[in-house]
C-alpha atoms as a PDB file:
ATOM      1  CA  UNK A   1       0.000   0.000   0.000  1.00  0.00           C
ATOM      2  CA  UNK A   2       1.528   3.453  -0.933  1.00  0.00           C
ATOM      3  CA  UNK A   3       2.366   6.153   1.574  1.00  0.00           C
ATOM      4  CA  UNK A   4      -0.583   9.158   1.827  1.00  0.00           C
ATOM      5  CA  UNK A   5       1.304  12.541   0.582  1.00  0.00           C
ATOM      6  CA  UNK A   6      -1.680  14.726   0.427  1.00  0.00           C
ATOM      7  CA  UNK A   7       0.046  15.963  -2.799  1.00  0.00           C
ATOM      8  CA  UNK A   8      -3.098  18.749  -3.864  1.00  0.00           C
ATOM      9  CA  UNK A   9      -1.650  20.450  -0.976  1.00  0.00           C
ATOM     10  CA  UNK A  10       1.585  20.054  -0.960  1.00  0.00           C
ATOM     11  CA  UNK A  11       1.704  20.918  -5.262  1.00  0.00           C
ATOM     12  CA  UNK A  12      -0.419  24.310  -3.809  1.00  0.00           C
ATOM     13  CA  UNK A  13       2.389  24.856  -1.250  1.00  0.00           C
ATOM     14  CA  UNK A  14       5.066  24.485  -3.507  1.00  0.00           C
ATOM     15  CA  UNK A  15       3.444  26.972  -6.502  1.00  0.00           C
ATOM     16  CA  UNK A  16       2.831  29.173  -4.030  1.00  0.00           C
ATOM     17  CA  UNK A  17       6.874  29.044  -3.065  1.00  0.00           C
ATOM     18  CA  UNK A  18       7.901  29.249  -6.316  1.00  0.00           C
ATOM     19  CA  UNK A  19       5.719  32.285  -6.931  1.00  0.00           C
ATOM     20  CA  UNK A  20       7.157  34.339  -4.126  1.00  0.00           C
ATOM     21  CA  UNK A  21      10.921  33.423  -5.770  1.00  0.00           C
ATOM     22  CA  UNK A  22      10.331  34.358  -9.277  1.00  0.00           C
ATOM     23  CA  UNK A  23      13.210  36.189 -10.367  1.00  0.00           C
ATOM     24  CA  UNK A  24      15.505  34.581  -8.195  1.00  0.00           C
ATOM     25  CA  UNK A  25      19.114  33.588  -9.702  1.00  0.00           C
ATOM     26  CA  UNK A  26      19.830  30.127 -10.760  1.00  0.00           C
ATOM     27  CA  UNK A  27      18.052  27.219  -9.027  1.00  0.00           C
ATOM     28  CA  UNK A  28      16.544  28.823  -6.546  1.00  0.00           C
ATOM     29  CA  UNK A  29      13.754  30.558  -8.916  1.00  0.00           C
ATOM     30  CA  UNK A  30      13.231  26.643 -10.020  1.00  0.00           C
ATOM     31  CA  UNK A  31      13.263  24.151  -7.544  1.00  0.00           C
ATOM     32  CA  UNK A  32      11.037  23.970  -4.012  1.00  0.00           C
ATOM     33  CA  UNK A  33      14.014  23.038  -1.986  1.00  0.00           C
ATOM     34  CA  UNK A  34      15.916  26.061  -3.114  1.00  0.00           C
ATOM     35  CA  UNK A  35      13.356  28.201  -3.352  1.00  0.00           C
ATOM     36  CA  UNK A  36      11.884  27.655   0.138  1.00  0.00           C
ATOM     37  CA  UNK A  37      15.344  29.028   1.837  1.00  0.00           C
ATOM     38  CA  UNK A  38      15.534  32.055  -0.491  1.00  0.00           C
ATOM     39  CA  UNK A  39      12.107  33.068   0.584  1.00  0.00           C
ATOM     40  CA  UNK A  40      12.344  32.246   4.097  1.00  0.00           C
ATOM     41  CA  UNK A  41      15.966  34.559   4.126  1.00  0.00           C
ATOM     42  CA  UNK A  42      14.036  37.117   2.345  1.00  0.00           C
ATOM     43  CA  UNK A  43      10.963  37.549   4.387  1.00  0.00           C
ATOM     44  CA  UNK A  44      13.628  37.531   7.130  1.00  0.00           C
ATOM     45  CA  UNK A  45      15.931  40.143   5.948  1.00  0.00           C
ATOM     46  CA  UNK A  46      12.298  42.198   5.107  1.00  0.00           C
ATOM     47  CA  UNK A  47      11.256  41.810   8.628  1.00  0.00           C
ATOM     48  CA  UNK A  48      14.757  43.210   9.928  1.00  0.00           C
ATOM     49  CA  UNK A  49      14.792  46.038   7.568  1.00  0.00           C
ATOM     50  CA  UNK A  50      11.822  47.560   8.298  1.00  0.00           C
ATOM     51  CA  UNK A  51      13.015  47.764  11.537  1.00  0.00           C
ATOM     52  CA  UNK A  52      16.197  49.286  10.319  1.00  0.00           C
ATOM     53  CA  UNK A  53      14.075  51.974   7.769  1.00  0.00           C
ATOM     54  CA  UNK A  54      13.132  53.374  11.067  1.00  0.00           C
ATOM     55  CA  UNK A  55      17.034  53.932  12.290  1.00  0.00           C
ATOM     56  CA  UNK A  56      17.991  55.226   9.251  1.00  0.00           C
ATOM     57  CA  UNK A  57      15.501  57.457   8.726  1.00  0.00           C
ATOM     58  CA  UNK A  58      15.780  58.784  12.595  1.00  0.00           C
ATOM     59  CA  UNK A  59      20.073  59.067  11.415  1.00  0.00           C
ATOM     60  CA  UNK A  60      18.579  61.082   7.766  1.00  0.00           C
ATOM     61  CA  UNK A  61      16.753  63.652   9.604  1.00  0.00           C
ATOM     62  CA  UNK A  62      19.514  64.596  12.031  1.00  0.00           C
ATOM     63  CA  UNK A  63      22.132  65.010   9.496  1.00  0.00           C
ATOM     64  CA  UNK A  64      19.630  67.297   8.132  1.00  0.00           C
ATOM     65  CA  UNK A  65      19.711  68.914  11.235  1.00  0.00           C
ATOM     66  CA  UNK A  66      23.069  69.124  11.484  1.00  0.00           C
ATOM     67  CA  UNK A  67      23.192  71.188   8.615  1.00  0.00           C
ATOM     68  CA  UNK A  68      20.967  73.701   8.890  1.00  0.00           C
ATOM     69  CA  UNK A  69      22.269  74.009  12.570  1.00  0.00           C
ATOM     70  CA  UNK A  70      25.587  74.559  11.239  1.00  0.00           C
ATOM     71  CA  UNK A  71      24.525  77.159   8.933  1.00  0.00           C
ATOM     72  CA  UNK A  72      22.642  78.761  11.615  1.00  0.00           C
ATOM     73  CA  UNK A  73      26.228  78.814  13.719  1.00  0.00           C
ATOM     74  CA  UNK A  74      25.560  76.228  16.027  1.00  0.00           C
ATOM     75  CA  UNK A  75      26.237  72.685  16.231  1.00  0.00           C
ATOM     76  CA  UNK A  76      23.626  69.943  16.322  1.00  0.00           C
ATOM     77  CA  UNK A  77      24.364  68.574  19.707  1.00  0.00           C
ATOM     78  CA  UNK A  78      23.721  72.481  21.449  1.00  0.00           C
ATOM     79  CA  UNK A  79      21.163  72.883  19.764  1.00  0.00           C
ATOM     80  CA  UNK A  80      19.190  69.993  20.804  1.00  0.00           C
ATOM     81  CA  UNK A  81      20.380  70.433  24.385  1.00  0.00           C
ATOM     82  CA  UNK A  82      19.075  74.103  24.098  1.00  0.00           C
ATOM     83  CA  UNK A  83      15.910  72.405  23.159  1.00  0.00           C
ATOM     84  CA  UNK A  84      15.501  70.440  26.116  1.00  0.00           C
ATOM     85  CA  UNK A  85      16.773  73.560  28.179  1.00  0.00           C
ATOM     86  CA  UNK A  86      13.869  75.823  26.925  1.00  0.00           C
ATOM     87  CA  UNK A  87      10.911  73.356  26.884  1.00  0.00           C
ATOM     88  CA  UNK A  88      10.554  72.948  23.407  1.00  0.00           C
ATOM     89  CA  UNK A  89       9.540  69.000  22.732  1.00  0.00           C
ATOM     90  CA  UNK A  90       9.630  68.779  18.834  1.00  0.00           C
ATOM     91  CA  UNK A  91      10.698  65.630  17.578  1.00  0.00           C
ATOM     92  CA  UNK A  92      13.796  65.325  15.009  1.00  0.00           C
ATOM     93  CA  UNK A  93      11.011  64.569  12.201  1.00  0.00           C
ATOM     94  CA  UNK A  94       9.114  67.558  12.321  1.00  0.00           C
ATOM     95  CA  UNK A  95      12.435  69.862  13.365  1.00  0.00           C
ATOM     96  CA  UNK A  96      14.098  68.469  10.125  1.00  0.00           C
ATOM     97  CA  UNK A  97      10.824  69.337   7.949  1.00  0.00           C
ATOM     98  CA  UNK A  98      10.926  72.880   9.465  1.00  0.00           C
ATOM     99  CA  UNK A  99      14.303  73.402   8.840  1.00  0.00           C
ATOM    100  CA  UNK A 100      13.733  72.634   5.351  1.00  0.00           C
ATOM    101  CA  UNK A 101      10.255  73.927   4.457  1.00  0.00           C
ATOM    102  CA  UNK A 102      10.809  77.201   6.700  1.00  0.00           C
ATOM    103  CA  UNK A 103      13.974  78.525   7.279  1.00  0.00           C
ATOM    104  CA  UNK A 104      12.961  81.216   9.151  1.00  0.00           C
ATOM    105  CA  UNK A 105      10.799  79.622  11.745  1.00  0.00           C
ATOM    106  CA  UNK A 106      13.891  77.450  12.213  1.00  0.00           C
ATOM    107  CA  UNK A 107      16.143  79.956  12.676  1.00  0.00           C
ATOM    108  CA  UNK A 108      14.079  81.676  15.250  1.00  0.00           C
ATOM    109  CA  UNK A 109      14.003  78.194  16.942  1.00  0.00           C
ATOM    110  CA  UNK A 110      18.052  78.154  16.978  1.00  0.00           C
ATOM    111  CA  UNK A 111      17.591  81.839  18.704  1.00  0.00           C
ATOM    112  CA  UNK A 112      15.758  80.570  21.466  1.00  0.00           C
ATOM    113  CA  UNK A 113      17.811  77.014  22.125  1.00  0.00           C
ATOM    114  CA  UNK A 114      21.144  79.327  22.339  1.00  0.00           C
ATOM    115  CA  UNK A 115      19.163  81.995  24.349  1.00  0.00           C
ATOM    116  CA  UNK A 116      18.143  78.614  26.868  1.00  0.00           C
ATOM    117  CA  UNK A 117      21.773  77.748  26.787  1.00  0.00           C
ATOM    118  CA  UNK A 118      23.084  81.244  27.727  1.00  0.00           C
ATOM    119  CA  UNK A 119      20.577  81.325  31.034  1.00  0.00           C
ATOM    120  CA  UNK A 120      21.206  77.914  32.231  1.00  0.00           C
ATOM    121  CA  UNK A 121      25.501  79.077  31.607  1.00  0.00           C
ATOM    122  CA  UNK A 122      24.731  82.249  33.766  1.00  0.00           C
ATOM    123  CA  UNK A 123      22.798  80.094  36.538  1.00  0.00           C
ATOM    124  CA  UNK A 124      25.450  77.561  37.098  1.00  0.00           C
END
C-alpha cells in the first residue's frame, strides 16, 4: 500500500513558493528546496529592515539637522540640548521638515535654544 502525501496540498504549497521566488538567480527561482530558503531569508531580511528603515531614517533627519544648525552657527548637539533647556519638545522629524520647508521659523528656533543655553551658563 503506498504512503498518503496529500500531494493537492503540498503541489499548492510548492506553486505558491515558487511564486514568491520568481526572479531569483539560478536554481533557486526553479526548484522547491531552493526556493523555500531564499524566501524564508528574504521575508527575514524584510522583517529586519523595516526595523532598520526606522534607524535610518531617525540618522537622515539629524544630518539634516546638522546642517541647517551649522549654517545657523551652532552645532547639532547644542542645539538639541538648548531644546531640552527651553521646553521645546519637537521631535527630530518635524524639526528636520521645518528646517527645510521654513527657514525662518527654524532659525528663530536656533535663537531661542542658544538663548536657553546662555541662562542655564549664567545660573550655574
Amino acid at each position: 500500500m503506498a504512503r498518503a502525501t496529500n500531494s493537492p496540498a503540498s503541489r499548492k504549497r510548492h506553486k505558491k513558493v515558487l511564486k514568491y521566488a520568481k526572479g531569483y538567480f539560478g536554481n533557486k527561482s526553479k526548484l522547491f528546496r531552493y526556493a523555500k530558503d531564499a524566501v524564508q531569508h528574504a521575508w527575514q531580511y524584510a522583517y529586519i529592515d523595516r526595523k532598520k528603515k526606522k534607524g535610518n531614517m531617525r540618522g537622515l533627519w539629524i544630518v539634516r539637522l546638522n546642517a541647517a544648525c551649522r549654517e545657523a552657527g551652532i552645532t547639532y548637539s547644542r542645539f538639541i540640548e538648548g531644546m531640552k533647556v527651553a521646553n521645546i519638545t519637537l521631535d527630530r522629524r518635524s524639526l528636520s521638515e521645518l528646517a527645510i520647508a521654513d527657514p525662518v521659523a527654524f532659525t528663530s528656533l536656533v535663537k531661542r535654544a542658544q538663548d536657553a543655553l546662555k541662562t542655564k551658563a549664567t545660573q550655574a
